[in-house]
Protein backbone atom coordinates (compact mmCIF):
# COMPACT_ATOMS: atom_id res chain seq x y z
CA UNK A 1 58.78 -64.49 72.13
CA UNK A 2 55.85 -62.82 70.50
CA UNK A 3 53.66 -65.04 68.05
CA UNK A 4 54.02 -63.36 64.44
CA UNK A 5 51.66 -65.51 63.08
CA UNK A 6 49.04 -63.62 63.30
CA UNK A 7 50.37 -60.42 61.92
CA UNK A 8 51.35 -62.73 58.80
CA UNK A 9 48.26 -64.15 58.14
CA UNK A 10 46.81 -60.18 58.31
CA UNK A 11 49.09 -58.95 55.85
CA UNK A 12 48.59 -62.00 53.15
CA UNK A 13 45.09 -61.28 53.57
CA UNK A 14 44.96 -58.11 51.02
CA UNK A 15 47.97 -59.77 48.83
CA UNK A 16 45.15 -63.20 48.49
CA UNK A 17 42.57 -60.32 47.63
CA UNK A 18 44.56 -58.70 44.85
CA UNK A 19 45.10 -62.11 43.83
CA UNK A 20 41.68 -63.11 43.88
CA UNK A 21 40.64 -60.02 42.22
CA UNK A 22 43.09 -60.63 38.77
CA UNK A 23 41.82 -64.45 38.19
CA UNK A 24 38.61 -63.65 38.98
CA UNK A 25 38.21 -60.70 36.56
CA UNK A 26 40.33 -62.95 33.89
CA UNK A 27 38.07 -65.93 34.23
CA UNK A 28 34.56 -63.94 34.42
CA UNK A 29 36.13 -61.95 31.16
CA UNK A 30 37.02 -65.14 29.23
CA UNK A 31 40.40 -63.87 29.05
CA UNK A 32 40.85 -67.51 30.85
CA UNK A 33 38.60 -69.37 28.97
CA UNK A 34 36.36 -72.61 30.25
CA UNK A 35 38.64 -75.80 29.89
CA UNK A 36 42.32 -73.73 30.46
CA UNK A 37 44.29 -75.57 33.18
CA UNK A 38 46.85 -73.99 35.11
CA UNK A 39 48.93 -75.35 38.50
CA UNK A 40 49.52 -73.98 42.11
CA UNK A 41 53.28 -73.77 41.10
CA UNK A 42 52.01 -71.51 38.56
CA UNK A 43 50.41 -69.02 40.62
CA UNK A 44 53.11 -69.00 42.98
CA UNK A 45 55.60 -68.22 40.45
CA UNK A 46 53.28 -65.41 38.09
CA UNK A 47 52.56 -63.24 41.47
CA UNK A 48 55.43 -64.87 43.79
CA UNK A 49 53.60 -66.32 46.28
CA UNK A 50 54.06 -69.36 48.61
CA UNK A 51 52.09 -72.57 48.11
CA UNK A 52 49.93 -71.64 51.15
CA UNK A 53 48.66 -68.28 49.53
CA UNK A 54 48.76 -70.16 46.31
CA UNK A 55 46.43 -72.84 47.98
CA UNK A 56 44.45 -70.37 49.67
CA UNK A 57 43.48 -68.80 46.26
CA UNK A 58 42.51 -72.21 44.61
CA UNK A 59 40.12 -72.66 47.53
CA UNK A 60 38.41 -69.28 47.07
CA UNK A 61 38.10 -69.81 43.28
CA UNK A 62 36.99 -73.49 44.13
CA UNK A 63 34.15 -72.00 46.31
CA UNK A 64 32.99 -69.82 43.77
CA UNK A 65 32.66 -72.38 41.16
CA UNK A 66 35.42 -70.60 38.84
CA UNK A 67 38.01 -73.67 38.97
CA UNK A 68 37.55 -77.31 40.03
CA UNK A 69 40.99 -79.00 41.20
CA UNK A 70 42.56 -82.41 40.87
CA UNK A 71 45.81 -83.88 41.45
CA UNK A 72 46.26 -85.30 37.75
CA UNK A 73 45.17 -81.60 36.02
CA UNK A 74 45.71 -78.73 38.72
CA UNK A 75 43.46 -76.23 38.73
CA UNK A 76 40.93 -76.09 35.33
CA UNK A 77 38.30 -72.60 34.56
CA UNK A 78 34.92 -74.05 34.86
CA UNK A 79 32.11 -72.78 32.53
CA UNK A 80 29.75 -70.27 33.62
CA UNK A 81 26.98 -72.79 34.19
CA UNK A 82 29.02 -73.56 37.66
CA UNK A 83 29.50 -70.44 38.72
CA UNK A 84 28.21 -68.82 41.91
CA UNK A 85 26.68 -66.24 39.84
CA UNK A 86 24.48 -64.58 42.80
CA UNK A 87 28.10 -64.24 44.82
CA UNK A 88 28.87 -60.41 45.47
CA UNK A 89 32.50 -60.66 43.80
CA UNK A 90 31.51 -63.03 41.18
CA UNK A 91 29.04 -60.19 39.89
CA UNK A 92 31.76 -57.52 40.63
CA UNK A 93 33.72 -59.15 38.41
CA UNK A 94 31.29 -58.94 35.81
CA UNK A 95 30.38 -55.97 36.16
CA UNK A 96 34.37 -54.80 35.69
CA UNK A 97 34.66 -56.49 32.30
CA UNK A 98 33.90 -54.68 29.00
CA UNK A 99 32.63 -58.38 27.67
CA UNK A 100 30.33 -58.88 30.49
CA UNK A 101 29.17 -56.11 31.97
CA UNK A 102 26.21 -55.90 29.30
CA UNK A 103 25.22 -59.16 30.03
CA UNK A 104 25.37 -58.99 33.68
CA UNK A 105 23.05 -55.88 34.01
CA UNK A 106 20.96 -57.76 31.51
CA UNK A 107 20.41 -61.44 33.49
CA UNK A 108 20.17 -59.34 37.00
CA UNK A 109 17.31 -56.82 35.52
CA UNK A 110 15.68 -59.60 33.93
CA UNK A 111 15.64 -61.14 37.88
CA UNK A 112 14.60 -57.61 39.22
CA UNK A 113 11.55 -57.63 36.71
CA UNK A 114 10.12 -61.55 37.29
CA UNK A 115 10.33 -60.50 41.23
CA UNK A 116 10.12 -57.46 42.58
CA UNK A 117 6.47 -56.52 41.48
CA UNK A 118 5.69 -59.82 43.17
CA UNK A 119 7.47 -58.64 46.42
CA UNK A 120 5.77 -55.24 45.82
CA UNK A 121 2.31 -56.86 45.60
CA UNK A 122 3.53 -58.90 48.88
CA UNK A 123 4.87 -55.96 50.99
CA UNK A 124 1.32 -54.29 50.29
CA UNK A 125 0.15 -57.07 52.34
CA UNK A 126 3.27 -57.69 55.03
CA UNK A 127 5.10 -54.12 55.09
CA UNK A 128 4.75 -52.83 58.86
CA UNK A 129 3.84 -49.27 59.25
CA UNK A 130 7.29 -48.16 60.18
CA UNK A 131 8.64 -49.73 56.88
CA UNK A 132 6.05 -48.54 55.08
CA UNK A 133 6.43 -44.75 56.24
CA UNK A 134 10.09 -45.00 55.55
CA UNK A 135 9.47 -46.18 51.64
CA UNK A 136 7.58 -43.30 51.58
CA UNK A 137 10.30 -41.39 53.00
CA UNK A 138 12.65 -42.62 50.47
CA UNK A 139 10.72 -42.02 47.91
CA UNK A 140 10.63 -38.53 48.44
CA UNK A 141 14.07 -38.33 48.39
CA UNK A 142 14.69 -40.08 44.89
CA UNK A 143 12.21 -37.77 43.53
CA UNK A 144 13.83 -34.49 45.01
CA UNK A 145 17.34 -35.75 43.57
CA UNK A 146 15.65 -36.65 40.44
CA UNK A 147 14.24 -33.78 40.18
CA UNK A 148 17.36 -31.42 40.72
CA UNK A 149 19.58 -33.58 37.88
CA UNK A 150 21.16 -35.19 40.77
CA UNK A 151 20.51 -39.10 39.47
CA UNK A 152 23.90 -40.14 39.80
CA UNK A 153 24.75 -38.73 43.17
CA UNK A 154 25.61 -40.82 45.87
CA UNK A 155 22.20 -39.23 47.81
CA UNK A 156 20.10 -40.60 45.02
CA UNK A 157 21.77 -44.17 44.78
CA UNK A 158 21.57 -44.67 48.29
CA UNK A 159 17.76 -43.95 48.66
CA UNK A 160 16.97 -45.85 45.63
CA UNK A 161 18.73 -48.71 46.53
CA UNK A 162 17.37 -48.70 50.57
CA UNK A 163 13.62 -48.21 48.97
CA UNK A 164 13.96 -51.18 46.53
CA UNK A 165 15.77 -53.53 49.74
CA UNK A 166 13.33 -52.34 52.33
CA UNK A 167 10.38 -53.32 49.54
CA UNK A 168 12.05 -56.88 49.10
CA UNK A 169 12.16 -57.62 52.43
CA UNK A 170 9.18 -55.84 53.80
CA UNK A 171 7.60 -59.04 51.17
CA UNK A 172 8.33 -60.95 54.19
CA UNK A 173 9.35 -63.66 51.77
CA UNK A 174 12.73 -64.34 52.62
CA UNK A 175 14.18 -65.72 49.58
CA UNK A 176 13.18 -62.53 47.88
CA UNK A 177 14.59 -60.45 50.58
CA UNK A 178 18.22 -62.52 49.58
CA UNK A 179 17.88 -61.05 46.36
CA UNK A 180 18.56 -57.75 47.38
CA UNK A 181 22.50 -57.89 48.00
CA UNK A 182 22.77 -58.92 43.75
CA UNK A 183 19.78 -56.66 42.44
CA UNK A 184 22.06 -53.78 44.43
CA UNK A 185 25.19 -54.76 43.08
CA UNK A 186 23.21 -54.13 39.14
CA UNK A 187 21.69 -51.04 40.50
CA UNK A 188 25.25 -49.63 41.51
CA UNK A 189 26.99 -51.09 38.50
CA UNK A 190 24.61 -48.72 36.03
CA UNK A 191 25.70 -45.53 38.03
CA UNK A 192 29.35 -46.25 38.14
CA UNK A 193 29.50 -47.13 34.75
CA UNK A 194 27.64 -44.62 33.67
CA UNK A 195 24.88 -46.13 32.08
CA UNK A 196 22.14 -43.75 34.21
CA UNK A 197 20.94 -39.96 32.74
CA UNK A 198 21.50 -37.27 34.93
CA UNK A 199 18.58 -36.04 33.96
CA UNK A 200 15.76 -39.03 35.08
CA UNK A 201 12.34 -39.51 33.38
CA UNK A 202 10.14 -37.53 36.14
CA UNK A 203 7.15 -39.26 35.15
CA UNK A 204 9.00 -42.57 35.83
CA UNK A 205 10.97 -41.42 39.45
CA UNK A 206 7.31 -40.27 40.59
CA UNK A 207 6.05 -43.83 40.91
CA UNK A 208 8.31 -44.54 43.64
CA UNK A 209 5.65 -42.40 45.63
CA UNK A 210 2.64 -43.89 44.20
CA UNK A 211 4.44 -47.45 44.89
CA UNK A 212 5.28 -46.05 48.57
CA UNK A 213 1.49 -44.91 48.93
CA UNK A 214 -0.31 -48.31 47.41
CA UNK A 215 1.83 -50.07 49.97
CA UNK A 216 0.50 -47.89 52.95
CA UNK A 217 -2.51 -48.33 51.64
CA UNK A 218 -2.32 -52.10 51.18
CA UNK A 219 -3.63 -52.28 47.72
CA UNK A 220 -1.58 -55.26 46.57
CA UNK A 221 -3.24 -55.17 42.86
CA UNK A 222 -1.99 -51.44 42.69
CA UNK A 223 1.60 -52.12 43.91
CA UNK A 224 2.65 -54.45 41.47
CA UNK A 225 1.02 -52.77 38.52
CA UNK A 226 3.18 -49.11 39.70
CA UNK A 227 6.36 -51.42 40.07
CA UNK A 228 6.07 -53.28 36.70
CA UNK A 229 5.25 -49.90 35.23
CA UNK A 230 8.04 -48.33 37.29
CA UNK A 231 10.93 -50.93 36.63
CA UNK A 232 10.15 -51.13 32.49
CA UNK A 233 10.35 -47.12 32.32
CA UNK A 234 13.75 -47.21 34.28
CA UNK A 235 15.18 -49.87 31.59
CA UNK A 236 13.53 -47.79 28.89
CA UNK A 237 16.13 -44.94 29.87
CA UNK A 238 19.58 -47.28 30.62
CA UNK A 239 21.85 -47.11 28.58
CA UNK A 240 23.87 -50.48 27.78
């Protein structure tokens, strides 16, 4: 007799998702405020679930730092202080909420600025010449888009968000190289949400190049001067 098991736990998979998805966006939104309690019976009966799914979802919250668990109280919303607030769905989350999302692309550009002209000054030093002929590359691009009104095309985003990875991680520092993943989440939250011109600041797109060029040219000073000046003239123009 064929083992179904399998094929069940596939098809609970996107069900714990959705699942995931609603009490995660409630919690991050405060529509579930810190301190409110709630049971595994009550998830299974609000989306009519079994215990195991139910159980399943408490542990993915759990991880995240959304809900601690105990036998007495059930399940009870943390504050945001214990969150896992560089987790990709955590800032997702975030990012979907009219109460947060201002917030959100606030505390990640406030990261971006206290690194990456660190990493930029590093990557003048580390950056091999492959990576650094493909910033320059990239740079090109987000300047041609730029330049033809294109800012919030798909083209655009993904050359400016593969120029400012390849940057963090040609740093060679590692731990600034794990900041990419949540500095691209922000970068893709402002252009869904709107909160991008089509029309970009030339002045301000053009540094990519000179950033792209100080880092061939291993002038660490120069490179994070052009990416401090380059990262406060993008803020100047986002819209919150």
């Amino acid at each position: 007799m064929p083992d179904s098991s399998g094929a069940k736990e596939r098809s609970a998979q996107p069900l714990l998702s959705s699942i995931l998805d609603t009490l995660g966006e409630e919690i991050v939104s405060g529509a579930q405020p810190a301190g409110h309690t709630f049971t595994l019976h009550d998830l299974s009966e609000r989306f009519d679930i079994s215990r195991t799914v139910a159980r399943e979802a408490m542990r993915a919250l759990e991880q995240l730092g959304l809900v601690s668990s105990s036998r007495r109280v059930g399940l009870k919303v943390l504050p945001i202080s214990e969150w896992d607030v560089f987790d990709h769905s955590v800032i997702s989350w975030r990012l979907r909420s009219e109460t947060q999302r201002a917030a959100q692309i606030a505390s990640l550009r406030e990261l971006r600025d206290a690194i990456e002209p660190a990493a930029a000054r590093l990557a003048a030093t580390n950056a091999t010449t492959e990576e650094a002929a493909e910033l320059t590359r990239l740079a090109e691009i987000i300047v041609e888009k730029a330049d033809a009104g294109e800012g919030s095309s798909d083209e655009f985003l993904d050359a400016d968000t593969q120029f400012h990875a390849m940057l963090l991680e040609a740093s060679r520092n590692e731990m600034f190289a794990r900041l990419a993943a949540p500095i691209i989440d922000m970068m893709k939250g402002r252009t869904v949400y709107g909160m991008l011109p089509e029309q970009m600041h030339m002045e301000t797109m053009s540094l990519h190049i000179d950033l792209a060029r100080a880092i061939t040219n291993g002038d660490g000073a120069a490179a994070e001067d052009i990416s401090r000046r380059l990262l406060g003239g993008v803020n100047d123009f986002v819209t919150m």
